[in-house]
PDB file of N, CA and C in Angstrom:
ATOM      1  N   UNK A   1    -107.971  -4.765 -99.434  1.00  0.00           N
ATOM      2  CA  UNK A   1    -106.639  -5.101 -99.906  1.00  0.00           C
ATOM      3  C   UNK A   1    -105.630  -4.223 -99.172  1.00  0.00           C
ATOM      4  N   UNK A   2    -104.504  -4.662 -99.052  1.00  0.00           N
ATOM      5  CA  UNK A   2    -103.362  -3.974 -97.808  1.00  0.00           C
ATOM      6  C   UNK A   2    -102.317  -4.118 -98.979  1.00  0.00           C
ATOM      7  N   UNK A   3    -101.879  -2.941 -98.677  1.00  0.00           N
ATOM      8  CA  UNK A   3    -100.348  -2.795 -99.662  1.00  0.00           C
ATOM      9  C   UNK A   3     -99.272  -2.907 -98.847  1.00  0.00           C
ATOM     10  N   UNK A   4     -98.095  -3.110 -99.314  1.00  0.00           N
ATOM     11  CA  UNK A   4     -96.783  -2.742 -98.829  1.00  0.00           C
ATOM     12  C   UNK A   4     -95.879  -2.710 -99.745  1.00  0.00           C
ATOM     13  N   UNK A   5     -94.535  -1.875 -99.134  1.00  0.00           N
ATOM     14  CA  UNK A   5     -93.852  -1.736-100.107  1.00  0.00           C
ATOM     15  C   UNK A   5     -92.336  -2.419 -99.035  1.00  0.00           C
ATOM     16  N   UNK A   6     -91.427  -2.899 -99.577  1.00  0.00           N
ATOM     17  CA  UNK A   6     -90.211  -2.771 -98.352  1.00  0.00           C
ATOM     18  C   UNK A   6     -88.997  -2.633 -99.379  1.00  0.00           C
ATOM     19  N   UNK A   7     -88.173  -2.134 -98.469  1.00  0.00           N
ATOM     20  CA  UNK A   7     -87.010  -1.400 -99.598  1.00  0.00           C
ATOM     21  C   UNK A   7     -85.764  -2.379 -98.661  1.00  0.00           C
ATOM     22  N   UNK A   8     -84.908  -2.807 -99.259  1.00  0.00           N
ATOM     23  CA  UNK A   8     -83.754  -3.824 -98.825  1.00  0.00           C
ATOM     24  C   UNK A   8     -82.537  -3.080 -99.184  1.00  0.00           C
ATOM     25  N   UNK A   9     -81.605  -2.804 -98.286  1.00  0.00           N
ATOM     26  CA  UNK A   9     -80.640  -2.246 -99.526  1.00  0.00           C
ATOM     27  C   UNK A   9     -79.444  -2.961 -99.034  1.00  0.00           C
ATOM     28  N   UNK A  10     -78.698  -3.844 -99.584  1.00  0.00           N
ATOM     29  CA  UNK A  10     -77.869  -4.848 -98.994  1.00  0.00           C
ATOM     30  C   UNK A  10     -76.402  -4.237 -99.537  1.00  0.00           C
ATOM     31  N   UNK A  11     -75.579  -4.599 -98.719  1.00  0.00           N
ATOM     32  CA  UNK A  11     -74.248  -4.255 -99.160  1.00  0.00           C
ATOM     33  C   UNK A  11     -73.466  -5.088-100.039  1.00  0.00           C
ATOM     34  N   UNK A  12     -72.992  -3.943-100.666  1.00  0.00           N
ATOM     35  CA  UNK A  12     -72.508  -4.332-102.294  1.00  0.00           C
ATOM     36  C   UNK A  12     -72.025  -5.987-102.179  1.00  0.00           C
ATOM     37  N   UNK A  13     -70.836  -6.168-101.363  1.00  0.00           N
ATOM     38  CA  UNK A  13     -70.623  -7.368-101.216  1.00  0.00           C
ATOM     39  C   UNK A  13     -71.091  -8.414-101.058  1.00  0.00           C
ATOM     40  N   UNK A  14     -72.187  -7.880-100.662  1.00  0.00           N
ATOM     41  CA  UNK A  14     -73.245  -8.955 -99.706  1.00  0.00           C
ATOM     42  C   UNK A  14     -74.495  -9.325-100.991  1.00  0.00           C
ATOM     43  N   UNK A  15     -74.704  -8.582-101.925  1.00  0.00           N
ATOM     44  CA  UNK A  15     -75.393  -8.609-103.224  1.00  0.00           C
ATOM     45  C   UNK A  15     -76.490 -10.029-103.109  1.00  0.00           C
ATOM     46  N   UNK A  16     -75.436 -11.056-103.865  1.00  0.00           N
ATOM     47  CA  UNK A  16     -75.665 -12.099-104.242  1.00  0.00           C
ATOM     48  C   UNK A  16     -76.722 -13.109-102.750  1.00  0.00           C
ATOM     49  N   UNK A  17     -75.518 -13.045-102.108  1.00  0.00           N
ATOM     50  CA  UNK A  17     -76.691 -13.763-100.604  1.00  0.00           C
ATOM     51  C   UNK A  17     -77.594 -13.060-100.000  1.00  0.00           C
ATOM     52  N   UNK A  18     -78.104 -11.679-100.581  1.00  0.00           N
ATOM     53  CA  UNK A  18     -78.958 -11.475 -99.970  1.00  0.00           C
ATOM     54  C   UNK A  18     -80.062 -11.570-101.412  1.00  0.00           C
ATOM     55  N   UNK A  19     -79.818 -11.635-102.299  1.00  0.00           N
ATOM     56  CA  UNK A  19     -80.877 -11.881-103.241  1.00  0.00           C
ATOM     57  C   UNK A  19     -81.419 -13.528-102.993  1.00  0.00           C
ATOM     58  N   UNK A  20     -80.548 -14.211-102.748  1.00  0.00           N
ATOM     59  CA  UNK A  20     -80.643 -15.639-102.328  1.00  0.00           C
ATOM     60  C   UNK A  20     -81.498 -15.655-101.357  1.00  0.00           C
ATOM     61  N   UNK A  21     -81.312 -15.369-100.349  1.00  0.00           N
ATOM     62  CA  UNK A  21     -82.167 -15.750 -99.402  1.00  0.00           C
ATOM     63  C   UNK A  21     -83.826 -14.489 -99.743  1.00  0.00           C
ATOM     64  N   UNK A  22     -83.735 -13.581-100.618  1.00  0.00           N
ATOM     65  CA  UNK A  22     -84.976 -13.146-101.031  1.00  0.00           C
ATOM     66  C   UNK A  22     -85.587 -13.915-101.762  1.00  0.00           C
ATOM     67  N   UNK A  23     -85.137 -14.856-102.412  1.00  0.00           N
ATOM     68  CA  UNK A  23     -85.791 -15.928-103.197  1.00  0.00           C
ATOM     69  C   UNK A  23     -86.571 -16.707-102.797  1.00  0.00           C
ATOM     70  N   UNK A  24     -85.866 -17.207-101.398  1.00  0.00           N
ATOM     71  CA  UNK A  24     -86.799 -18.279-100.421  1.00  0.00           C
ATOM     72  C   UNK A  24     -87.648 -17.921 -99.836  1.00  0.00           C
ATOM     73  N   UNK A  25     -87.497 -16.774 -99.417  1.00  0.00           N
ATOM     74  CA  UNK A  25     -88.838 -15.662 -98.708  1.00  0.00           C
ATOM     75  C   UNK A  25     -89.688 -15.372 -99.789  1.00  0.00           C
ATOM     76  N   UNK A  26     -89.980 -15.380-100.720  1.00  0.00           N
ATOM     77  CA  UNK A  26     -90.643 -14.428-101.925  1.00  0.00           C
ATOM     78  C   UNK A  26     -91.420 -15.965-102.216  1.00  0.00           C
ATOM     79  N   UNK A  27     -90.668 -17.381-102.259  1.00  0.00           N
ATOM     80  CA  UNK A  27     -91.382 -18.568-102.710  1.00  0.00           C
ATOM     81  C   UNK A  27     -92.114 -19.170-101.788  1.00  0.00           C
ATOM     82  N   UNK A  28     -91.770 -18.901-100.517  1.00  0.00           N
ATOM     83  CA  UNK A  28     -92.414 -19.467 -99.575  1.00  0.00           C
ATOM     84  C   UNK A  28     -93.893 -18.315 -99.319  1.00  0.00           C
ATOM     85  N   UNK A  29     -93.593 -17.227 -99.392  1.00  0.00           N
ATOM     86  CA  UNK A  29     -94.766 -16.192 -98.891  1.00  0.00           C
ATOM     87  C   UNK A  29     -95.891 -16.244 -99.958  1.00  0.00           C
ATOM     88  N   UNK A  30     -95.758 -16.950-101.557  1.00  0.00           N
ATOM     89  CA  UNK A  30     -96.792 -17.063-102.560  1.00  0.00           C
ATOM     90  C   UNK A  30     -96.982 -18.396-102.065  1.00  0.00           C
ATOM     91  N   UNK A  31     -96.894 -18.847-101.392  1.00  0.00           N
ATOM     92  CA  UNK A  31     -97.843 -20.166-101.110  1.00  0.00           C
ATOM     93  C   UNK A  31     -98.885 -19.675 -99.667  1.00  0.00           C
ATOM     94  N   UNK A  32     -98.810 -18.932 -98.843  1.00  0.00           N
ATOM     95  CA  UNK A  32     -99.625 -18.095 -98.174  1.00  0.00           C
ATOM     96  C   UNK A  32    -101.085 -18.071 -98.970  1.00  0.00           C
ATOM     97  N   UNK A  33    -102.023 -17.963 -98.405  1.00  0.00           N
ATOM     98  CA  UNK A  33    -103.652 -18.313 -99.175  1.00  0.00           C
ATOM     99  C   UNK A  33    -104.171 -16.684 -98.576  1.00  0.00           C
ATOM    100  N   UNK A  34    -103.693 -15.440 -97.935  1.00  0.00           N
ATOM    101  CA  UNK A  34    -103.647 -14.361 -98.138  1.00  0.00           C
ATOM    102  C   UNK A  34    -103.060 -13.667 -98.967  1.00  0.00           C
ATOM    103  N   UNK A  35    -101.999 -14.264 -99.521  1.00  0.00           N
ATOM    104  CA  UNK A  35    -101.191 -13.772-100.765  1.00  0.00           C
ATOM    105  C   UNK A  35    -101.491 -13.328-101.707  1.00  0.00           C
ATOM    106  N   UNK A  36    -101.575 -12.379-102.072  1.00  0.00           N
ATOM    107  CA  UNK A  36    -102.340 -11.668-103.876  1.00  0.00           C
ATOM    108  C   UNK A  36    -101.344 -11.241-104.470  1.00  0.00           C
ATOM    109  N   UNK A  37    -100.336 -10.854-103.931  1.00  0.00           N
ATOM    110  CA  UNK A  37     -98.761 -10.105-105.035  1.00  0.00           C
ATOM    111  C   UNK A  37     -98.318 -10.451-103.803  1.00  0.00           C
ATOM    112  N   UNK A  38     -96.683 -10.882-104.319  1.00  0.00           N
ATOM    113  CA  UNK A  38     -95.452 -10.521-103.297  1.00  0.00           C
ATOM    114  C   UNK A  38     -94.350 -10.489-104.903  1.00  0.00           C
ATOM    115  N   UNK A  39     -93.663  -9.593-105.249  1.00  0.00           N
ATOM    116  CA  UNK A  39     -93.056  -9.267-106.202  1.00  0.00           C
ATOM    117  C   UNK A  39     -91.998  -8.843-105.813  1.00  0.00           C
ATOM    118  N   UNK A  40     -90.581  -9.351-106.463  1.00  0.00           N
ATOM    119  CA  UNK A  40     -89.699  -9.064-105.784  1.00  0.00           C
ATOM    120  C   UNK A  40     -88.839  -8.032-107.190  1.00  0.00           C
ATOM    121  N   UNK A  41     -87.974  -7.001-107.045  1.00  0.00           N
ATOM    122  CA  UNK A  41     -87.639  -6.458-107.960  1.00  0.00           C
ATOM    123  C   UNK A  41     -86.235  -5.968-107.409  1.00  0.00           C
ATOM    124  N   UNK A  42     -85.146  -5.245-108.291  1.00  0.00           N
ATOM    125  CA  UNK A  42     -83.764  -5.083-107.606  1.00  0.00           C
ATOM    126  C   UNK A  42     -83.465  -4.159-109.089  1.00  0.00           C
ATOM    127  N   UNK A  43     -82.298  -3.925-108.252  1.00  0.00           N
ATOM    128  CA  UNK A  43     -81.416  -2.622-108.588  1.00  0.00           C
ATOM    129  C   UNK A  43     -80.613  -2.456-108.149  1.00  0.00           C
ATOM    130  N   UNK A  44     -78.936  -2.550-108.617  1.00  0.00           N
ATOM    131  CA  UNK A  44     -77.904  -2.816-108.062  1.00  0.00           C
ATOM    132  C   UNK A  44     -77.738  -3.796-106.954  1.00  0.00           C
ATOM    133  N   UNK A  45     -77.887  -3.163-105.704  1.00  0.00           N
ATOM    134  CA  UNK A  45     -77.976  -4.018-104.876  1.00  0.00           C
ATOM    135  C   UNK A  45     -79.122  -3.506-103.744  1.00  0.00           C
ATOM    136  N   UNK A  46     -80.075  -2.672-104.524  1.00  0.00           N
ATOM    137  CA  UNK A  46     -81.280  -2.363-103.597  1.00  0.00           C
ATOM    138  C   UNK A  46     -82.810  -3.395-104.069  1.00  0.00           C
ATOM    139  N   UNK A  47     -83.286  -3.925-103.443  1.00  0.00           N
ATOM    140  CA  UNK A  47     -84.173  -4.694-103.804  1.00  0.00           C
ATOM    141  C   UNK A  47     -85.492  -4.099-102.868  1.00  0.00           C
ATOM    142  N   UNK A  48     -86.536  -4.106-103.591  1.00  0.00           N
ATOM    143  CA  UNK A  48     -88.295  -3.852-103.745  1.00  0.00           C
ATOM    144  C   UNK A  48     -89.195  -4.954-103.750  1.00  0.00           C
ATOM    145  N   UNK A  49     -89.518  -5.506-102.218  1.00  0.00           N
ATOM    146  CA  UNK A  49     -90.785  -6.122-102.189  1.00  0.00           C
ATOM    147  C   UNK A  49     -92.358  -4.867-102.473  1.00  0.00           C
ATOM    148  N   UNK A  50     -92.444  -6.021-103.541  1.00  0.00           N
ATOM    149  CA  UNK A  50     -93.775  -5.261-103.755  1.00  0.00           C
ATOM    150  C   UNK A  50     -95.164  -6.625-103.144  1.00  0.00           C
ATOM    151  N   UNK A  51     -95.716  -6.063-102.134  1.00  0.00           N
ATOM    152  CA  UNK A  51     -96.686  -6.798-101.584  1.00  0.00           C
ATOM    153  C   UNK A  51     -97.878  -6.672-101.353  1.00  0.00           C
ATOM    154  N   UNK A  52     -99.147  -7.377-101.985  1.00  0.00           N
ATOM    155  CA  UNK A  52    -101.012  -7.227-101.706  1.00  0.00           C
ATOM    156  C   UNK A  52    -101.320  -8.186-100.733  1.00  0.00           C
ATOM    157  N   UNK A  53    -102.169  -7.964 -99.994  1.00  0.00           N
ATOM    158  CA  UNK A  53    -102.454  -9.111 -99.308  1.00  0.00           C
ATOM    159  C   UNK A  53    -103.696  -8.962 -98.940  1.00  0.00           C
ATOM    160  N   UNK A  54    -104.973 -10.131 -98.610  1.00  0.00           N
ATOM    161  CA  UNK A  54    -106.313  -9.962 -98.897  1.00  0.00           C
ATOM    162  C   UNK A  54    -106.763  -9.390 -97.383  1.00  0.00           C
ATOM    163  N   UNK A  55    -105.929  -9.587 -96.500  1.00  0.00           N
ATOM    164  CA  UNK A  55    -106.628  -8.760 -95.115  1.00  0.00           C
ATOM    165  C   UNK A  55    -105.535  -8.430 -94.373  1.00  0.00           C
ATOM    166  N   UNK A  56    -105.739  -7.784 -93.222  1.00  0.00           N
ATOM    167  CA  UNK A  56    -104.989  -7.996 -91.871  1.00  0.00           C
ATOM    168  C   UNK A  56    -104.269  -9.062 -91.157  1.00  0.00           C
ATOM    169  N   UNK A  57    -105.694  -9.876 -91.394  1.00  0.00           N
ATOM    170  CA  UNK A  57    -105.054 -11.200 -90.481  1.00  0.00           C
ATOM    171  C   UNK A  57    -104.351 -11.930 -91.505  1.00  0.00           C
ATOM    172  N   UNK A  58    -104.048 -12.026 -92.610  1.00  0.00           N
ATOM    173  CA  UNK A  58    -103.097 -12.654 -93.301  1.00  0.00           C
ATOM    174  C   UNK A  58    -102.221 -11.994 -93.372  1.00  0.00           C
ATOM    175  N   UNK A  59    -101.328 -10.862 -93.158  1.00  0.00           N
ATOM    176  CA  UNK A  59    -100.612 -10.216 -93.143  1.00  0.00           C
ATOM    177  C   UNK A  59     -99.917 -10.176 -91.914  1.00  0.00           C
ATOM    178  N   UNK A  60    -100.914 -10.220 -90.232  1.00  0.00           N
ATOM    179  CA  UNK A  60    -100.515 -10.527 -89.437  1.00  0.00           C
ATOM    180  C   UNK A  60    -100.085 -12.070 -89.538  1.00  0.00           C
ATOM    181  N   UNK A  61    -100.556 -13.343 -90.140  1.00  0.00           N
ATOM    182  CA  UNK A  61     -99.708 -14.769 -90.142  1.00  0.00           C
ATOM    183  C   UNK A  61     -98.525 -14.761 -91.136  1.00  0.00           C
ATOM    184  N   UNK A  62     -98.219 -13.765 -91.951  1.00  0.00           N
ATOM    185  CA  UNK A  62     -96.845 -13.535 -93.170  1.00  0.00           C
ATOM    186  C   UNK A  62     -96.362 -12.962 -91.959  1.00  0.00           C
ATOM    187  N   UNK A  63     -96.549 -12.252 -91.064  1.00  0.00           N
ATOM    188  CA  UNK A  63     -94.946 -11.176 -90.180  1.00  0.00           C
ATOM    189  C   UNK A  63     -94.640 -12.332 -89.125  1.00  0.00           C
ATOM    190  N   UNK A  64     -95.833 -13.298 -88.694  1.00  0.00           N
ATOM    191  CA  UNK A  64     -95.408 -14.158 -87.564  1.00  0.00           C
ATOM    192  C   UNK A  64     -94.704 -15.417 -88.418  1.00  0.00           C
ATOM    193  N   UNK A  65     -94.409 -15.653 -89.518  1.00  0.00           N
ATOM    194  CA  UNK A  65     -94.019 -16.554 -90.231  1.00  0.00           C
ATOM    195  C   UNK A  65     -92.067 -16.989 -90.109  1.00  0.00           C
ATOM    196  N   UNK A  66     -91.596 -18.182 -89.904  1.00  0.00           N
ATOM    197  CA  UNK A  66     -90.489 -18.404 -89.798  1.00  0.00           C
ATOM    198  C   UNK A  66     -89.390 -18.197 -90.538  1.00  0.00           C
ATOM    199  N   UNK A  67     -90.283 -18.153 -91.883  1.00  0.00           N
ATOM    200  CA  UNK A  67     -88.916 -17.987 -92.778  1.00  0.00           C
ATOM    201  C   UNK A  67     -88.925 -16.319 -92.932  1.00  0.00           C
ATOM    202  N   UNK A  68     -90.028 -15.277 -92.746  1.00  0.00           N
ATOM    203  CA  UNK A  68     -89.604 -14.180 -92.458  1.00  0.00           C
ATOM    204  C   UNK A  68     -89.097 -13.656 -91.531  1.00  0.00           C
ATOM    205  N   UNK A  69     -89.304 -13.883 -90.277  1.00  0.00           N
ATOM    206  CA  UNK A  69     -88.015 -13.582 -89.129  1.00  0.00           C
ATOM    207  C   UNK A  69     -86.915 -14.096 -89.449  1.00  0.00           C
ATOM    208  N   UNK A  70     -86.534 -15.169 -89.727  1.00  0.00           N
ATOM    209  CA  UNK A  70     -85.015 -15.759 -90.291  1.00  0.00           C
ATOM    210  C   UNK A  70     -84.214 -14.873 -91.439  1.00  0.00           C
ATOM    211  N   UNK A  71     -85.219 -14.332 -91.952  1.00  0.00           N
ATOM    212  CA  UNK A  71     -84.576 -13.437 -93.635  1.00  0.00           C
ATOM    213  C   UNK A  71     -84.116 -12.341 -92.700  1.00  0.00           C
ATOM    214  N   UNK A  72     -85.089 -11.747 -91.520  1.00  0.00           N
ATOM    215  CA  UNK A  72     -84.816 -10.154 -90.969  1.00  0.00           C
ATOM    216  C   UNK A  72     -83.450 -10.636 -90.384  1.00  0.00           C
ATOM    217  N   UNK A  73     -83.357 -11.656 -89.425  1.00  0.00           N
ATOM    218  CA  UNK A  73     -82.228 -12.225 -88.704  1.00  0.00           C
ATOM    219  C   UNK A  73     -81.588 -11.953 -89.198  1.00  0.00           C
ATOM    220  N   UNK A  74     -81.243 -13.421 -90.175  1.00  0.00           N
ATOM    221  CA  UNK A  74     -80.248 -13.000 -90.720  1.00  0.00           C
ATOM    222  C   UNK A  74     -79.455 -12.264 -91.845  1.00  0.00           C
ATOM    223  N   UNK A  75     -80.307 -11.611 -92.295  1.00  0.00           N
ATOM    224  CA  UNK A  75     -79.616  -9.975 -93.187  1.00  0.00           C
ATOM    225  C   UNK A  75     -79.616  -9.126 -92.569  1.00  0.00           C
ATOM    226  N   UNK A  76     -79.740  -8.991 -91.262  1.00  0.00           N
ATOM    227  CA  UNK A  76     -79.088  -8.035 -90.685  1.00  0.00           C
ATOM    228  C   UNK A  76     -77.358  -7.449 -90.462  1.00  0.00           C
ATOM    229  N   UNK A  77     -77.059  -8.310 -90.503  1.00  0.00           N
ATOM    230  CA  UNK A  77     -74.862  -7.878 -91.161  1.00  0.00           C
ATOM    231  C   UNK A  77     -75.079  -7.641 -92.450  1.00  0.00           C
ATOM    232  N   UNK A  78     -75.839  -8.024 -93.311  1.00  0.00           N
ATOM    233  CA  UNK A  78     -75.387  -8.122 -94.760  1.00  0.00           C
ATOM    234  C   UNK A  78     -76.296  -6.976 -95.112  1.00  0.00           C
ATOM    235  N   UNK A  79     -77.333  -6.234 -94.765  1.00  0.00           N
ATOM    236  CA  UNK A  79     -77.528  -5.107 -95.256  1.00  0.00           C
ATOM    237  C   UNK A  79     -76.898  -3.608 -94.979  1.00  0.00           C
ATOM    238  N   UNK A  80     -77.337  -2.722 -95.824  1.00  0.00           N
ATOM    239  CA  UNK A  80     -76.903  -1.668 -95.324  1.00  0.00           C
ATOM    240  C   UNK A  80     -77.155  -0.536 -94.646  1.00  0.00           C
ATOM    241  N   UNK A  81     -78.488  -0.714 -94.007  1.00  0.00           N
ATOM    242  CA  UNK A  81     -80.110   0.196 -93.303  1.00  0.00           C
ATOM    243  C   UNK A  81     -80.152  -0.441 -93.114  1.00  0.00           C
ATOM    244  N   UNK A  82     -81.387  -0.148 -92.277  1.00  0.00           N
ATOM    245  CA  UNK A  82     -82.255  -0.922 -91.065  1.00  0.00           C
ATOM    246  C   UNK A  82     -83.357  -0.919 -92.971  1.00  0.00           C
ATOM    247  N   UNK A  83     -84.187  -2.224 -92.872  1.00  0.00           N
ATOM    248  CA  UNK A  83     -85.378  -2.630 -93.882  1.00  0.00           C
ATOM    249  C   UNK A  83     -86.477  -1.763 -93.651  1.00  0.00           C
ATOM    250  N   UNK A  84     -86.656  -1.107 -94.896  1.00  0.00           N
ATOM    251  CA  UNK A  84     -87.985   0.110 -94.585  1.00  0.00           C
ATOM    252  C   UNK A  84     -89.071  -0.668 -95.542  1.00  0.00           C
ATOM    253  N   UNK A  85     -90.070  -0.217 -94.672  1.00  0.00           N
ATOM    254  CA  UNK A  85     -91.035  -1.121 -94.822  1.00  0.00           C
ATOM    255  C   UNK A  85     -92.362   0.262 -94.775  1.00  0.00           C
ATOM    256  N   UNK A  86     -93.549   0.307 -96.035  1.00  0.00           N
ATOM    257  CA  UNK A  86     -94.185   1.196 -96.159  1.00  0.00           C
ATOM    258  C   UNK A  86     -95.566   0.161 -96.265  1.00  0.00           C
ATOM    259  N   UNK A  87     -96.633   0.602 -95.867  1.00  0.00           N
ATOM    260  CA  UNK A  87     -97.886   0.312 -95.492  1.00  0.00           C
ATOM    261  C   UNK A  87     -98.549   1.216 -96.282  1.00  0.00           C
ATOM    262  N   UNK A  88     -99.389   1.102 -97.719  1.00  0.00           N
ATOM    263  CA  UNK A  88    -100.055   2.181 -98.314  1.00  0.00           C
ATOM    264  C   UNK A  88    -100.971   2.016 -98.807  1.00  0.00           C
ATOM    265  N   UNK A  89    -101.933   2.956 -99.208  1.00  0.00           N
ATOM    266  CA  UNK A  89    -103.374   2.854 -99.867  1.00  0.00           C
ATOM    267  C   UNK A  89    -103.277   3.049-100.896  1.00  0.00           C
ATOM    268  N   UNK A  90    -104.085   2.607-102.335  1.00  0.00           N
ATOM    269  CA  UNK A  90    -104.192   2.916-103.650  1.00  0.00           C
ATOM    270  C   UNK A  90    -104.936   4.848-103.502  1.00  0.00           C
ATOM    271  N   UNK A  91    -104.501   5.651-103.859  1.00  0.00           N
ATOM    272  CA  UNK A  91    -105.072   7.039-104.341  1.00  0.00           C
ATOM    273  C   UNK A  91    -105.730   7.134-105.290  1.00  0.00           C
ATOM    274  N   UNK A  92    -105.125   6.517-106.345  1.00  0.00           N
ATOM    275  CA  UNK A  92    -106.514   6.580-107.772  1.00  0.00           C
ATOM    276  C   UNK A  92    -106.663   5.232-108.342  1.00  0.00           C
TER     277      UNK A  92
END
């Protein structure tokens, strides 16, 4: 199992369309048949993909996927960082 975590932090203004277009990414990536969690969570205007996925190579076909390059595209004006993105192991 492969974890990730990615942290979004969109500008205040920008709030609403960038939760929008996390919606379509988050519905399209649970239809993925590597998919085990993709959980989307927020806070003000910082939002938390929480993501499992059953291998590598499904994880490598979610990053080559269209509607996720299109989300990086285009929230790039509307966030406020560059998207941090964490790769982690369960500890206990």
């Amino acid at each position: 199992m492969i974890s990730i975590t990615a942290i979004i932090k969109s500008k205040t203004e920008n709030r609403e369309q960038v939760q929008n277009m996390l919606h379509h990414l988050v519905t399209e990536t649970r239809k993925e048949a590597a998919c085990v969690r993709y959980d989307l969570h927020a806070t003000k205007n910082i939002f938390i993909i929480w993501e499992e996925w059953k291998d590598q190579d499904g994880l490598d076909f979610h990053n080559s996927q269209i509607y996720l390059q299109d989300f990086i595209a285009k929230s790039e004006d509307l966030i406020d960082a560059p998207i941090q993105v964490y790769k982690t192991a369960a500890v206990l």
